[in-house]
PDB file of N, CA and C in Angstrom:
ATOM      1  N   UNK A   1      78.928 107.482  98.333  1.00  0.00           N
ATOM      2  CA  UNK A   1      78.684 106.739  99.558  1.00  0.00           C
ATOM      3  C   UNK A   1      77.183 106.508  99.722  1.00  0.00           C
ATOM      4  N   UNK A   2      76.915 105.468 100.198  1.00  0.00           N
ATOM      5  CA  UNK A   2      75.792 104.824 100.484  1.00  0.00           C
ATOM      6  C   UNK A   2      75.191 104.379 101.591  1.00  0.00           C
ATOM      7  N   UNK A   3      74.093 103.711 102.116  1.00  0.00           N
ATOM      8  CA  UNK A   3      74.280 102.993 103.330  1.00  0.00           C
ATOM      9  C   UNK A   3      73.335 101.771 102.715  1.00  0.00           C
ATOM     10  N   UNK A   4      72.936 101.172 101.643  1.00  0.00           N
ATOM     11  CA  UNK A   4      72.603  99.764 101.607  1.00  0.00           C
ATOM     12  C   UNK A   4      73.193  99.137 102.332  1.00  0.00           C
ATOM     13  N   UNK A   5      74.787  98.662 102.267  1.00  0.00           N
ATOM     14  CA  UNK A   5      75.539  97.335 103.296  1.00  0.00           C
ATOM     15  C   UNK A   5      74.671  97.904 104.917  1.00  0.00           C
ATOM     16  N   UNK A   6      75.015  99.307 105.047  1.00  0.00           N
ATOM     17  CA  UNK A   6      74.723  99.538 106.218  1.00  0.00           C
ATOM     18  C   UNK A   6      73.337  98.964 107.021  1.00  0.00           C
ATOM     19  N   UNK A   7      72.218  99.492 105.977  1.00  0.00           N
ATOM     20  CA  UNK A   7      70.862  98.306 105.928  1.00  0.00           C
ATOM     21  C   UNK A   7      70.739  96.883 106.305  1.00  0.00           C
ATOM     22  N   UNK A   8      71.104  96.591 105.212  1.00  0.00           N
ATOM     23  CA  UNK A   8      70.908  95.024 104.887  1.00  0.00           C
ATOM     24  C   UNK A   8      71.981  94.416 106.080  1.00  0.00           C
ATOM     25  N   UNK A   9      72.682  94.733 107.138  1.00  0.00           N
ATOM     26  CA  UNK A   9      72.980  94.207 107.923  1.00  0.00           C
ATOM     27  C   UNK A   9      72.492  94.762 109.385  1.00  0.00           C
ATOM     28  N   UNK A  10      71.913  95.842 109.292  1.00  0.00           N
ATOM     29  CA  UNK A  10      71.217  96.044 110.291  1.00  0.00           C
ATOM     30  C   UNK A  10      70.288  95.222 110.269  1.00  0.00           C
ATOM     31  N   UNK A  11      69.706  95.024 109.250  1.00  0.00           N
ATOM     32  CA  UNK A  11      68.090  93.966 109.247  1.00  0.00           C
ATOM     33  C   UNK A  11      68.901  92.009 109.368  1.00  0.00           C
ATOM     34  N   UNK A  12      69.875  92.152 109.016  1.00  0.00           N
ATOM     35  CA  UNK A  12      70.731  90.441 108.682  1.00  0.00           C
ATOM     36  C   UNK A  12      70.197  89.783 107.895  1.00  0.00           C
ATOM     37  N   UNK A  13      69.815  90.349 106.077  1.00  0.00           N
ATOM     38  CA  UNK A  13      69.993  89.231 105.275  1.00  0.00           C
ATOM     39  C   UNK A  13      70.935  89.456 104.905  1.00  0.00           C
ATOM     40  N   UNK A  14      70.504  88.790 103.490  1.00  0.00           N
ATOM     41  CA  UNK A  14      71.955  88.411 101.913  1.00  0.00           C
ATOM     42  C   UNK A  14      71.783  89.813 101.107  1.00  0.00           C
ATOM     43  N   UNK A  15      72.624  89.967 100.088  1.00  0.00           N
ATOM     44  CA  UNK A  15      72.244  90.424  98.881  1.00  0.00           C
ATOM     45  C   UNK A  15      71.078  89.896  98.150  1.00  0.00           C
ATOM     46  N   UNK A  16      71.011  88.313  97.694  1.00  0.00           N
ATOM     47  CA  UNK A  16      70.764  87.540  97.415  1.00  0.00           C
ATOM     48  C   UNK A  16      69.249  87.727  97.841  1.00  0.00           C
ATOM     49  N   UNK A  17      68.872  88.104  98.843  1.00  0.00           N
ATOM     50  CA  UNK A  17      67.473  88.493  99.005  1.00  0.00           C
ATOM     51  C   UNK A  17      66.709  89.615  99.069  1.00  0.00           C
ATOM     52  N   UNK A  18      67.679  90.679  99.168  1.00  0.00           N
ATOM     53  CA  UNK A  18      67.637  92.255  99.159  1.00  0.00           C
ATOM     54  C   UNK A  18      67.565  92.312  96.858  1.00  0.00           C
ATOM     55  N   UNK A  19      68.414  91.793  96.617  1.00  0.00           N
ATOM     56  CA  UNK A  19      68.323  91.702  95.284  1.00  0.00           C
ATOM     57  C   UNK A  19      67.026  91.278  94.259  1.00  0.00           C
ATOM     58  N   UNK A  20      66.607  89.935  94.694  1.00  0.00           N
ATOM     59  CA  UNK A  20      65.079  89.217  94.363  1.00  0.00           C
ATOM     60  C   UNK A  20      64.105  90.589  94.805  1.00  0.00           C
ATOM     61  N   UNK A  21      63.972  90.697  95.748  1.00  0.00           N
ATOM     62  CA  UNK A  21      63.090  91.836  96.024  1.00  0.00           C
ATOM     63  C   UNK A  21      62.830  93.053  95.304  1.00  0.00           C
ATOM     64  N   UNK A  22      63.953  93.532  94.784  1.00  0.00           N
ATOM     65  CA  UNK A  22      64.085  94.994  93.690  1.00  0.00           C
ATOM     66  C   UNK A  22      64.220  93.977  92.644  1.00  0.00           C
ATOM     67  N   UNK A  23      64.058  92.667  92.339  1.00  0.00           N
ATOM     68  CA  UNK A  23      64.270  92.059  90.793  1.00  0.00           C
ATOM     69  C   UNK A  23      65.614  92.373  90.245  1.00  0.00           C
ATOM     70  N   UNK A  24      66.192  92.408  90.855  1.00  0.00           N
ATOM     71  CA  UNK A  24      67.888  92.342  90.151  1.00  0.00           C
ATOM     72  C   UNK A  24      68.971  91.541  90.431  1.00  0.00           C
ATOM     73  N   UNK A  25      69.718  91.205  89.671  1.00  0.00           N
ATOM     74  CA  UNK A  25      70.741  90.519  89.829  1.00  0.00           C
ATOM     75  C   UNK A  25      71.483  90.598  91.132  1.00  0.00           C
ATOM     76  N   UNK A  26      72.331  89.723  91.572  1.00  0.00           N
ATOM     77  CA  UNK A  26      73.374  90.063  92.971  1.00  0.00           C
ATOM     78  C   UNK A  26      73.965  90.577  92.583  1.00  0.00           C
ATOM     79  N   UNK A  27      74.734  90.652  90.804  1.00  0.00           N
ATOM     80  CA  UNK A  27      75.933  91.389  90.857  1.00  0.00           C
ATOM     81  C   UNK A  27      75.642  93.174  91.021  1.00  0.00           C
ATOM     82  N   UNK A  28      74.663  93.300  90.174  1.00  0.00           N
ATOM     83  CA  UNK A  28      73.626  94.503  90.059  1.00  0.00           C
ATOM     84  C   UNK A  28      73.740  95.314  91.300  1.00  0.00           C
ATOM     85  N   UNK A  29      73.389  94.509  92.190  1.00  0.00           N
ATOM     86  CA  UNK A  29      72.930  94.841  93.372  1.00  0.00           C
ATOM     87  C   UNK A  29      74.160  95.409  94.351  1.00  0.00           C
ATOM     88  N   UNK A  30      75.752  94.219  94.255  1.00  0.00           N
ATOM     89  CA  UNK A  30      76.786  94.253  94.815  1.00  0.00           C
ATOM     90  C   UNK A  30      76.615  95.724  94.149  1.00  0.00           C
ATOM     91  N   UNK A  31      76.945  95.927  92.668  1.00  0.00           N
ATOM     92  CA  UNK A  31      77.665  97.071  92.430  1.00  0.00           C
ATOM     93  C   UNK A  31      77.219  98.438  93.287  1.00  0.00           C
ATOM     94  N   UNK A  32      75.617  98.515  93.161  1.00  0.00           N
ATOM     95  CA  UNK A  32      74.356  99.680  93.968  1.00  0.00           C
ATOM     96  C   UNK A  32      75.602  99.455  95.180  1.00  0.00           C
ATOM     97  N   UNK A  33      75.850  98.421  95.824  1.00  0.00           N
ATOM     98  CA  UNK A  33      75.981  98.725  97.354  1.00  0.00           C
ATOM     99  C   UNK A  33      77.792  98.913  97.487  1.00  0.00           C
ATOM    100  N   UNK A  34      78.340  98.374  96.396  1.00  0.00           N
ATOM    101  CA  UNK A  34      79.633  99.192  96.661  1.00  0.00           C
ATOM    102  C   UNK A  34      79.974 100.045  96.315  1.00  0.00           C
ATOM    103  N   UNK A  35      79.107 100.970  95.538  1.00  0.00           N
ATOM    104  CA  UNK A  35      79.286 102.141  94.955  1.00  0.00           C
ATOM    105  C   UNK A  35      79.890 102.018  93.282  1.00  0.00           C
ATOM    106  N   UNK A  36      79.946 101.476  92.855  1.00  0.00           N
ATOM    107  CA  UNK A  36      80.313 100.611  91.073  1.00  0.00           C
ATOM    108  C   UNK A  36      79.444 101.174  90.687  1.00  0.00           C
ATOM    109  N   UNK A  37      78.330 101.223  90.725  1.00  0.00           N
ATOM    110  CA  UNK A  37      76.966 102.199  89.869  1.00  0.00           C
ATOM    111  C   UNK A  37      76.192 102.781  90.627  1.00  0.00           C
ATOM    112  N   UNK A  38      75.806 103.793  89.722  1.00  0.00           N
ATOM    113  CA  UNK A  38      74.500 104.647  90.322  1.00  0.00           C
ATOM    114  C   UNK A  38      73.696 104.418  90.261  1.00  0.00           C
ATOM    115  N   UNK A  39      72.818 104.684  91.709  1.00  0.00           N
ATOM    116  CA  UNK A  39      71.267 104.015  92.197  1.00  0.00           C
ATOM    117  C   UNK A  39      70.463 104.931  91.312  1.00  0.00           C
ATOM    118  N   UNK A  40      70.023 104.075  90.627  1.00  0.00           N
ATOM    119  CA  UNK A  40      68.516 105.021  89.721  1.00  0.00           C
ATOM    120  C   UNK A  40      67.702 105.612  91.236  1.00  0.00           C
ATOM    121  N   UNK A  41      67.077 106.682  90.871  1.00  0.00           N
ATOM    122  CA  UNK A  41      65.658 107.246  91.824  1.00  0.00           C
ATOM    123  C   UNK A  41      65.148 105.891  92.331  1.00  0.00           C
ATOM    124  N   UNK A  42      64.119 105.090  91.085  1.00  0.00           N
ATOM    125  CA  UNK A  42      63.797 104.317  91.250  1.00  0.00           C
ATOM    126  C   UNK A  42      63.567 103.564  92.263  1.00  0.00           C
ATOM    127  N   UNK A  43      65.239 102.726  92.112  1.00  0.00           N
ATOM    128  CA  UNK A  43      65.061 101.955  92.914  1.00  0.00           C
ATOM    129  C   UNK A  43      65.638 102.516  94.552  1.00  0.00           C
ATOM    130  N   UNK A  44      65.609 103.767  94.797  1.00  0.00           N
ATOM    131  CA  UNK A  44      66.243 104.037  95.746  1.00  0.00           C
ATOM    132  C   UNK A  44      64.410 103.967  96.508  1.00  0.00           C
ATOM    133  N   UNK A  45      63.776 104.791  95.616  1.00  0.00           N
ATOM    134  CA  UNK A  45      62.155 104.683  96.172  1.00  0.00           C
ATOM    135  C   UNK A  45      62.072 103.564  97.195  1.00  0.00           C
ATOM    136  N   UNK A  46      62.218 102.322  96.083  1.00  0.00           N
ATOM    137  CA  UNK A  46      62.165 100.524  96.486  1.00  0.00           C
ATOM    138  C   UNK A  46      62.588 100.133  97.578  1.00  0.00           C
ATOM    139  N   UNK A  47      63.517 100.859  97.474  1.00  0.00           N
ATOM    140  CA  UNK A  47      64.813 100.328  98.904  1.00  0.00           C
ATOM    141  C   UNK A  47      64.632 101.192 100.181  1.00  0.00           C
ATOM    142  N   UNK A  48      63.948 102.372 100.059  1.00  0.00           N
ATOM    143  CA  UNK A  48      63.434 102.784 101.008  1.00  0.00           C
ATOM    144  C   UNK A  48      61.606 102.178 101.256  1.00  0.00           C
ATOM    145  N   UNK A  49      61.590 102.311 100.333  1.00  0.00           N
ATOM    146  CA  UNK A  49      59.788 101.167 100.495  1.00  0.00           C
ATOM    147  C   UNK A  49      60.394  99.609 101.519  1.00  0.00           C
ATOM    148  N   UNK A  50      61.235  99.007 101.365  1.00  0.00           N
ATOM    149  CA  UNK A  50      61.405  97.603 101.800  1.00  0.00           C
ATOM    150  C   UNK A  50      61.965  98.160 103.236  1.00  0.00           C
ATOM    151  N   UNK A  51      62.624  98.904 103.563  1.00  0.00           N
ATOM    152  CA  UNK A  51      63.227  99.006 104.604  1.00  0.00           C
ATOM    153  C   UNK A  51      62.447  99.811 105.690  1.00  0.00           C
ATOM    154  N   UNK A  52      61.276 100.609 104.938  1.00  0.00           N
ATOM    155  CA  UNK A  52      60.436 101.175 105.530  1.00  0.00           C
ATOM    156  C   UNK A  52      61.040 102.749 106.226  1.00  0.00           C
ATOM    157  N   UNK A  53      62.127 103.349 105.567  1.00  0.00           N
ATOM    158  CA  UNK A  53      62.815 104.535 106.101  1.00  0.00           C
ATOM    159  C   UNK A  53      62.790 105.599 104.849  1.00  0.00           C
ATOM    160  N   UNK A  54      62.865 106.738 105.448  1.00  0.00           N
ATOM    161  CA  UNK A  54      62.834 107.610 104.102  1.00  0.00           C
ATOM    162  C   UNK A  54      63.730 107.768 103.504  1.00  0.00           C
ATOM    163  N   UNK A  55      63.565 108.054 102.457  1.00  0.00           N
ATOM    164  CA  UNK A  55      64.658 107.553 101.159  1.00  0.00           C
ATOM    165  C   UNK A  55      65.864 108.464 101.180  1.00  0.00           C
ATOM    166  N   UNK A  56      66.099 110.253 102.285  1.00  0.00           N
ATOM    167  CA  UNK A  56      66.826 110.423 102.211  1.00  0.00           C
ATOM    168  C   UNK A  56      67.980 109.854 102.888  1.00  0.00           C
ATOM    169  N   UNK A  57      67.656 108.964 103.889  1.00  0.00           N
ATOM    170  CA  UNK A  57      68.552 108.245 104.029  1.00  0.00           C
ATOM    171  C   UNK A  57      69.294 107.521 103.782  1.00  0.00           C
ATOM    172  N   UNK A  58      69.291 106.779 102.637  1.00  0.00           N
ATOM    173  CA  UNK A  58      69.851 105.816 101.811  1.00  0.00           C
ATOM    174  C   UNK A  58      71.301 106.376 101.362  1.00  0.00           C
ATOM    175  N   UNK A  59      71.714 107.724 100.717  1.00  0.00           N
ATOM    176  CA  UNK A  59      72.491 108.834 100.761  1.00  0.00           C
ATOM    177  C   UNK A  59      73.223 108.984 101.367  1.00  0.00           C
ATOM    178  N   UNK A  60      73.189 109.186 102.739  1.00  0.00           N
ATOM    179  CA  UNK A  60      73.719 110.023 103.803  1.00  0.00           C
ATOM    180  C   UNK A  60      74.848 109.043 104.113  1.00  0.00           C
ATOM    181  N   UNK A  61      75.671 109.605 105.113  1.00  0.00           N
ATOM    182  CA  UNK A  61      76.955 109.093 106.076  1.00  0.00           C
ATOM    183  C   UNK A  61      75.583 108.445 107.064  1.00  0.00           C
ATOM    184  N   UNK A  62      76.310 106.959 107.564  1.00  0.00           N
ATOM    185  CA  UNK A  62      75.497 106.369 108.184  1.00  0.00           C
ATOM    186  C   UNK A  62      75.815 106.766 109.723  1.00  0.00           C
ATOM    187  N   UNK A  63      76.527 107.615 110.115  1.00  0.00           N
ATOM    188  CA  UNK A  63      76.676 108.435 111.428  1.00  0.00           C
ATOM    189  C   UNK A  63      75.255 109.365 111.228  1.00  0.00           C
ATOM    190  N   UNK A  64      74.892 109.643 110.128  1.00  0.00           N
ATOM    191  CA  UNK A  64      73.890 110.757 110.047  1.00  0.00           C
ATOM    192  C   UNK A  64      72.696 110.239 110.695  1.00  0.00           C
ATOM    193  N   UNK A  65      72.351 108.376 110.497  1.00  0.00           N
ATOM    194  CA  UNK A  65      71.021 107.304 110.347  1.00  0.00           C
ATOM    195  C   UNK A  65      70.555 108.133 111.496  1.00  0.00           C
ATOM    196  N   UNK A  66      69.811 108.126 112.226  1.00  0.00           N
ATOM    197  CA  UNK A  66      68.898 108.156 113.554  1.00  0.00           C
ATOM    198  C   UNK A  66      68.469 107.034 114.134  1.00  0.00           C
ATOM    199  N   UNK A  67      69.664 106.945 115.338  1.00  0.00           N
ATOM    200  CA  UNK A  67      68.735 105.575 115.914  1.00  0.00           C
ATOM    201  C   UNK A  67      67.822 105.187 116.264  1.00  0.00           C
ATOM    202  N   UNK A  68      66.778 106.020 116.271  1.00  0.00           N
ATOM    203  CA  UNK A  68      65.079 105.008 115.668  1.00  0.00           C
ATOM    204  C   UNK A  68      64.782 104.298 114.367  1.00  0.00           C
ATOM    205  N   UNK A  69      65.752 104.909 113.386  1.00  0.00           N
ATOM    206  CA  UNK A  69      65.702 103.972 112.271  1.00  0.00           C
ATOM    207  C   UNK A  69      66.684 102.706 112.325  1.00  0.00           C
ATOM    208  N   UNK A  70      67.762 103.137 112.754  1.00  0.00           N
ATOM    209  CA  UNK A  70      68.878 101.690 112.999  1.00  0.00           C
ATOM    210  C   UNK A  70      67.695 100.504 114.478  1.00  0.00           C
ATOM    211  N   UNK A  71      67.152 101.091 115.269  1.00  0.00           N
ATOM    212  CA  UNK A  71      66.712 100.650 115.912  1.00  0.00           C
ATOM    213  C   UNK A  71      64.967  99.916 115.081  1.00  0.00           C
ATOM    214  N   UNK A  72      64.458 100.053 114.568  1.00  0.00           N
ATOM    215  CA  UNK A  72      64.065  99.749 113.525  1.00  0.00           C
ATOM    216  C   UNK A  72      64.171  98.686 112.532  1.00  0.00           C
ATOM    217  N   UNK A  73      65.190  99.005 111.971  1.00  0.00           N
ATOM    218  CA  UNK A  73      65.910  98.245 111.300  1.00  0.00           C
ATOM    219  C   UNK A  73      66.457  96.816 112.219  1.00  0.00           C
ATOM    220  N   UNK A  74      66.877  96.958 113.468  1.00  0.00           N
ATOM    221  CA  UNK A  74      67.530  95.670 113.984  1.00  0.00           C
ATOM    222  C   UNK A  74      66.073  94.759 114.417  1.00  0.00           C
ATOM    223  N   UNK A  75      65.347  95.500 114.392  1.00  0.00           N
ATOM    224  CA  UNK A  75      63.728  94.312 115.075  1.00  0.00           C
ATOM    225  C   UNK A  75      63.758  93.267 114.302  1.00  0.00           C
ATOM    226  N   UNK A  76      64.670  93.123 113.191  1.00  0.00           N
ATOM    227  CA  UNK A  76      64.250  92.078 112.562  1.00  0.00           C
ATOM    228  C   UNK A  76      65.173  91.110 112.810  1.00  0.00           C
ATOM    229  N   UNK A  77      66.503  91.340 113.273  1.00  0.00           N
ATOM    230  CA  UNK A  77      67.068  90.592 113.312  1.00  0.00           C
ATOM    231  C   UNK A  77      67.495  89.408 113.884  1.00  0.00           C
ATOM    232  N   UNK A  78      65.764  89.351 114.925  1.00  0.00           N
ATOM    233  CA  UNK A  78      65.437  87.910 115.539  1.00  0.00           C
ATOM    234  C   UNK A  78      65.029  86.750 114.633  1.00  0.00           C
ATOM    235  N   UNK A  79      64.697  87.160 113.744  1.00  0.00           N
ATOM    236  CA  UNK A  79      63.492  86.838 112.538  1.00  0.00           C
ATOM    237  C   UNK A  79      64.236  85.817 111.691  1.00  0.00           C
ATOM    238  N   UNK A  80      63.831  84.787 111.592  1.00  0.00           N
ATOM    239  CA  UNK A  80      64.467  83.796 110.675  1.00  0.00           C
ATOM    240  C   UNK A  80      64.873  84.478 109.212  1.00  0.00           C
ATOM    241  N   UNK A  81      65.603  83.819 108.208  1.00  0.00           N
ATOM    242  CA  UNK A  81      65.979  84.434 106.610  1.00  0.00           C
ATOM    243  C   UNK A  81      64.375  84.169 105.990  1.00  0.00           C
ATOM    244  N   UNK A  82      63.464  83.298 106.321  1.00  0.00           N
ATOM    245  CA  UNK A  82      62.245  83.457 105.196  1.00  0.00           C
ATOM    246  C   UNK A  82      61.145  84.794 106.058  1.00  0.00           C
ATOM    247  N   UNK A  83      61.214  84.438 107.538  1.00  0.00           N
ATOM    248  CA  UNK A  83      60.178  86.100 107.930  1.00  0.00           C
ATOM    249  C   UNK A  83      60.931  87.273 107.862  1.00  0.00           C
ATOM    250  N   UNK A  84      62.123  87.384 107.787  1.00  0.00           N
ATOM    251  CA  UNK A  84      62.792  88.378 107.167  1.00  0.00           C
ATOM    252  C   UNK A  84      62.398  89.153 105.851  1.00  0.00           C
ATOM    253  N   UNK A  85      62.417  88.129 104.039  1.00  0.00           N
ATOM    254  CA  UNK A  85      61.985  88.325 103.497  1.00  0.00           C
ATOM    255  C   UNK A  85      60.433  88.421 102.963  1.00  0.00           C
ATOM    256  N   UNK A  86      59.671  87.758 104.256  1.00  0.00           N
ATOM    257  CA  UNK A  86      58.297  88.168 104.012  1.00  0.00           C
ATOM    258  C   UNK A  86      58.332  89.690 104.263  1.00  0.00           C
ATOM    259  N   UNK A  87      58.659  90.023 105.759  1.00  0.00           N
ATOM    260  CA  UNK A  87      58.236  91.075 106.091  1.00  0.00           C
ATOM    261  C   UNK A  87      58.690  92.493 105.086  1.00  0.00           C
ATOM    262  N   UNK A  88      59.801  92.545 104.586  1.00  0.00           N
ATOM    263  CA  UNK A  88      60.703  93.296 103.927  1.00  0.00           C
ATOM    264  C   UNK A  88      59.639  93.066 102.699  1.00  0.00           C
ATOM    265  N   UNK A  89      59.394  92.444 102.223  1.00  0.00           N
ATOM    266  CA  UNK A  89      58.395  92.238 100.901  1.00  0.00           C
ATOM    267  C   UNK A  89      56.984  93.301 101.485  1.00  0.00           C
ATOM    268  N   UNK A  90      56.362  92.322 102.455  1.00  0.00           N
ATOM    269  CA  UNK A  90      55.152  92.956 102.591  1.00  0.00           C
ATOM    270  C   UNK A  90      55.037  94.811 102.924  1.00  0.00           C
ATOM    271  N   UNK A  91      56.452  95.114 103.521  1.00  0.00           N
ATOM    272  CA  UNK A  91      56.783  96.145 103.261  1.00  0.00           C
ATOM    273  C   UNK A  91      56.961  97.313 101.879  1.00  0.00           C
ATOM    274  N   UNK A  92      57.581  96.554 101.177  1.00  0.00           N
ATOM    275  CA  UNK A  92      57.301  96.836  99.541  1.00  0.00           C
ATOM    276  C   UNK A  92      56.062  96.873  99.142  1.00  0.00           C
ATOM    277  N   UNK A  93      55.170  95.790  99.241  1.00  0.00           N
ATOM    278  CA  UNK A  93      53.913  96.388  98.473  1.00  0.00           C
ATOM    279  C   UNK A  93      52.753  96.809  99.154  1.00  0.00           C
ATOM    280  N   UNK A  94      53.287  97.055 100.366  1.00  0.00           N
ATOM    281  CA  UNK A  94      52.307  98.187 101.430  1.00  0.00           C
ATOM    282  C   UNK A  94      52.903  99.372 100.767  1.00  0.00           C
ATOM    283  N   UNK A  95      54.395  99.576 100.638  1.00  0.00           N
ATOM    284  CA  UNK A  95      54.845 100.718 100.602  1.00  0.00           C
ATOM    285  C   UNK A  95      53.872 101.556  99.326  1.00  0.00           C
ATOM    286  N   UNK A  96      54.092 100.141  97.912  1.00  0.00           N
ATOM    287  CA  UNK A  96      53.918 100.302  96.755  1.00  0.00           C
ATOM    288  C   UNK A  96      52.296 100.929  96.485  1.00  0.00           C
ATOM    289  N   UNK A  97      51.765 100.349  97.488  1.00  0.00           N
ATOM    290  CA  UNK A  97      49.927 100.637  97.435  1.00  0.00           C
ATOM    291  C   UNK A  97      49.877 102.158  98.252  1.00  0.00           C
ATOM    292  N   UNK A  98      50.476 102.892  98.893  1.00  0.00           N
ATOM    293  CA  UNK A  98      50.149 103.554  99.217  1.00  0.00           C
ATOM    294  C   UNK A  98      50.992 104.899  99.023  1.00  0.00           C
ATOM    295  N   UNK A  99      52.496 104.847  98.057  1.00  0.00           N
ATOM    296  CA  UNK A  99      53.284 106.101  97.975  1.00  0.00           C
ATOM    297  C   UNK A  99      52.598 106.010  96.521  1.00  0.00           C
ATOM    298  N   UNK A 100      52.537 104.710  95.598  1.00  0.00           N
ATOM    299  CA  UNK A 100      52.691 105.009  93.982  1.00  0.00           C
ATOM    300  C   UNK A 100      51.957 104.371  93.391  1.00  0.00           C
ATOM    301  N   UNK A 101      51.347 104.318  92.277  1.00  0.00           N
ATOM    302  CA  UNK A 101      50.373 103.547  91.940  1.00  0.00           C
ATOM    303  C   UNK A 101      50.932 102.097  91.103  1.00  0.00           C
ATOM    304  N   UNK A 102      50.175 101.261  91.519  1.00  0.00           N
ATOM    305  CA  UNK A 102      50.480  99.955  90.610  1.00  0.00           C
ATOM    306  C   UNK A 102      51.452 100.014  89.698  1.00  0.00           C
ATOM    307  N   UNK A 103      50.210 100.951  88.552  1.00  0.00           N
ATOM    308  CA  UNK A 103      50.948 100.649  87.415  1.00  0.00           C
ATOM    309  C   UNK A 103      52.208 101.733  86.997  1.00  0.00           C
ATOM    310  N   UNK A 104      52.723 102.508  88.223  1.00  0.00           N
ATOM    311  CA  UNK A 104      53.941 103.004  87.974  1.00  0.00           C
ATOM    312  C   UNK A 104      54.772 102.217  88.565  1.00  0.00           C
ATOM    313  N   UNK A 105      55.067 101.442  89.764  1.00  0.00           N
ATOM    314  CA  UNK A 105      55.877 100.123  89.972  1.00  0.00           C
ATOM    315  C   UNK A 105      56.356  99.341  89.160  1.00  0.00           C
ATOM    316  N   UNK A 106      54.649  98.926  87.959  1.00  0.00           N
ATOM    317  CA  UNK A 106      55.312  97.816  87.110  1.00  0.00           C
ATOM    318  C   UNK A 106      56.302  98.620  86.391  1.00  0.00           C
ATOM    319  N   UNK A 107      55.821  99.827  85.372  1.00  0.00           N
ATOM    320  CA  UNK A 107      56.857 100.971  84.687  1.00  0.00           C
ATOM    321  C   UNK A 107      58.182 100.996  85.289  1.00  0.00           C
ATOM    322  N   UNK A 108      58.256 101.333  86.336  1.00  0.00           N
ATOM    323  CA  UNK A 108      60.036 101.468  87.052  1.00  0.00           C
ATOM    324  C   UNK A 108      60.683 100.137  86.839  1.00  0.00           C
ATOM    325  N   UNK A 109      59.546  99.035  87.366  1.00  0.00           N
ATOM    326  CA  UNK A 109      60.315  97.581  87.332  1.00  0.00           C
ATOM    327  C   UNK A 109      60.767  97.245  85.932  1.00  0.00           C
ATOM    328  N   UNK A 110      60.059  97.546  85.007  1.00  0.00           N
ATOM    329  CA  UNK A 110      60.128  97.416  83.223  1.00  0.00           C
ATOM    330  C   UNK A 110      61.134  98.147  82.892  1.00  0.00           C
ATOM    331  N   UNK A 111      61.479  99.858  83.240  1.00  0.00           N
ATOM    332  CA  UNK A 111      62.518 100.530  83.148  1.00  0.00           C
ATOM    333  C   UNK A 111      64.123 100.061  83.590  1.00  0.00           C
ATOM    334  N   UNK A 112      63.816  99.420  84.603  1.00  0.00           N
ATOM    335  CA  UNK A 112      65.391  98.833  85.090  1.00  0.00           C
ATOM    336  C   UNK A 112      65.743  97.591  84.623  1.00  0.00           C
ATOM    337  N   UNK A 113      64.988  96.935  84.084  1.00  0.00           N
ATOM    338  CA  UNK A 113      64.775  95.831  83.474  1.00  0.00           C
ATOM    339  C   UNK A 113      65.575  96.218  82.064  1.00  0.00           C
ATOM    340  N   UNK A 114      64.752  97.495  80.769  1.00  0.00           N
ATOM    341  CA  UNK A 114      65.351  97.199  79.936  1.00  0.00           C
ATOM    342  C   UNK A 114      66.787  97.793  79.734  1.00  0.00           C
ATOM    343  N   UNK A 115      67.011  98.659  81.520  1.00  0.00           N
ATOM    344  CA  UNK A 115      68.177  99.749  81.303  1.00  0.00           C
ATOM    345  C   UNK A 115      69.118  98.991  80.899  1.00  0.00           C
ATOM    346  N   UNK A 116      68.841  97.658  82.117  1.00  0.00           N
ATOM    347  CA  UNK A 116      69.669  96.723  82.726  1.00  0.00           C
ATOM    348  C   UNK A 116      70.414  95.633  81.433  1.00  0.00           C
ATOM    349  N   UNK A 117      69.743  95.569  80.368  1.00  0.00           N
ATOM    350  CA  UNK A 117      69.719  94.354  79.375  1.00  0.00           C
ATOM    351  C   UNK A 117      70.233  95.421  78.265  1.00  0.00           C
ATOM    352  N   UNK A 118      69.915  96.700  78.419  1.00  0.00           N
ATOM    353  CA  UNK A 118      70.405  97.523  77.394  1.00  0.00           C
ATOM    354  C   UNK A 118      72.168  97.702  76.934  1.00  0.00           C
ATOM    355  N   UNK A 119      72.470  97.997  78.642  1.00  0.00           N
ATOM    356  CA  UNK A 119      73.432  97.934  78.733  1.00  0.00           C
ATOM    357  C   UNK A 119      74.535  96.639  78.304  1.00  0.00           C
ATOM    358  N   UNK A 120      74.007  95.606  78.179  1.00  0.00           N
ATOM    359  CA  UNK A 120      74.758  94.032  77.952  1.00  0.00           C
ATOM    360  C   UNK A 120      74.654  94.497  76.673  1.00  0.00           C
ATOM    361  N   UNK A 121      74.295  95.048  75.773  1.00  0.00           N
ATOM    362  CA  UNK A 121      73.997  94.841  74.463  1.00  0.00           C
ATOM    363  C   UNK A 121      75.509  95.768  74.125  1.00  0.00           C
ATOM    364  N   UNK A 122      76.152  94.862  72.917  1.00  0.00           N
ATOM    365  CA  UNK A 122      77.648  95.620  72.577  1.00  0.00           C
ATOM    366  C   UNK A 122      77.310  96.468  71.903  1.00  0.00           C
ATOM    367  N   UNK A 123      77.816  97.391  71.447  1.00  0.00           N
ATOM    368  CA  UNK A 123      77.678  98.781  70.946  1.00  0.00           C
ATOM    369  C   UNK A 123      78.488  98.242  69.389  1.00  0.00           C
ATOM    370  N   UNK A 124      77.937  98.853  68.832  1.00  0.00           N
ATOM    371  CA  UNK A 124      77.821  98.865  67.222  1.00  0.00           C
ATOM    372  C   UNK A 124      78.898  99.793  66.907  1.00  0.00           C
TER     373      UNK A 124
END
């Protein structure tokens, strides 16, 4: 169990833009949020960097959230779909400049990248 869906509709985008943001596919992304695959560390970091909440939350029963974070989370949901994804971005690489360094971002982003393409590859 997860609470991405729980997120990404507290804030009211897509997949589709929650996805671009961590650089991954929608389907990728569907699977993270229906539970089909397991969230690397990684990108759980990411997804708590964009959403601006700590990452043990991402985990938990969403009865657990604290409504200062659901409350949080809904400020945006005045916000058109493009200041949505600004802000959620600029969130990411505020997050990114100040939990991790640059060039371990690009590393994670490169890591899920070749997990991601590894996996398409048929087995011999």
């Amino acid at each position: 169990m997860n609470n991405l869906k729980y997120f990404r509709e507290q804030v009211g985008v897509t997949k589709k833009i929650i996805a671009s943001l961590l650089n991954l596919s929608v389907h990728v992304y569907t699977g993270y949020e229906n539970g089909l695959f397991i969230i690397p560390e990684e990108i759980k970091i990411m997804i708590s960097l964009i959403y601006g909440i700590p990452r043990n939350y991402i985990m938990c029963d969403s009865k657990q959230v604290p409504e200062e974070i659901s409350n949080h989370l809904r400020e945006m949901l005045n916000l058109d779909n493009d200041k949505k994804k600004e802000r959620l971005s600029l969130n990411l690489s505020q997050g990114e400049k100040r939990n991790l360094k640059v060039k371990d971002i690009y590393k994670i982003k490169s890591d899920i990248y070749s997990s991601i393409h590894r996996k398409k590859d048929p087995v011999s």
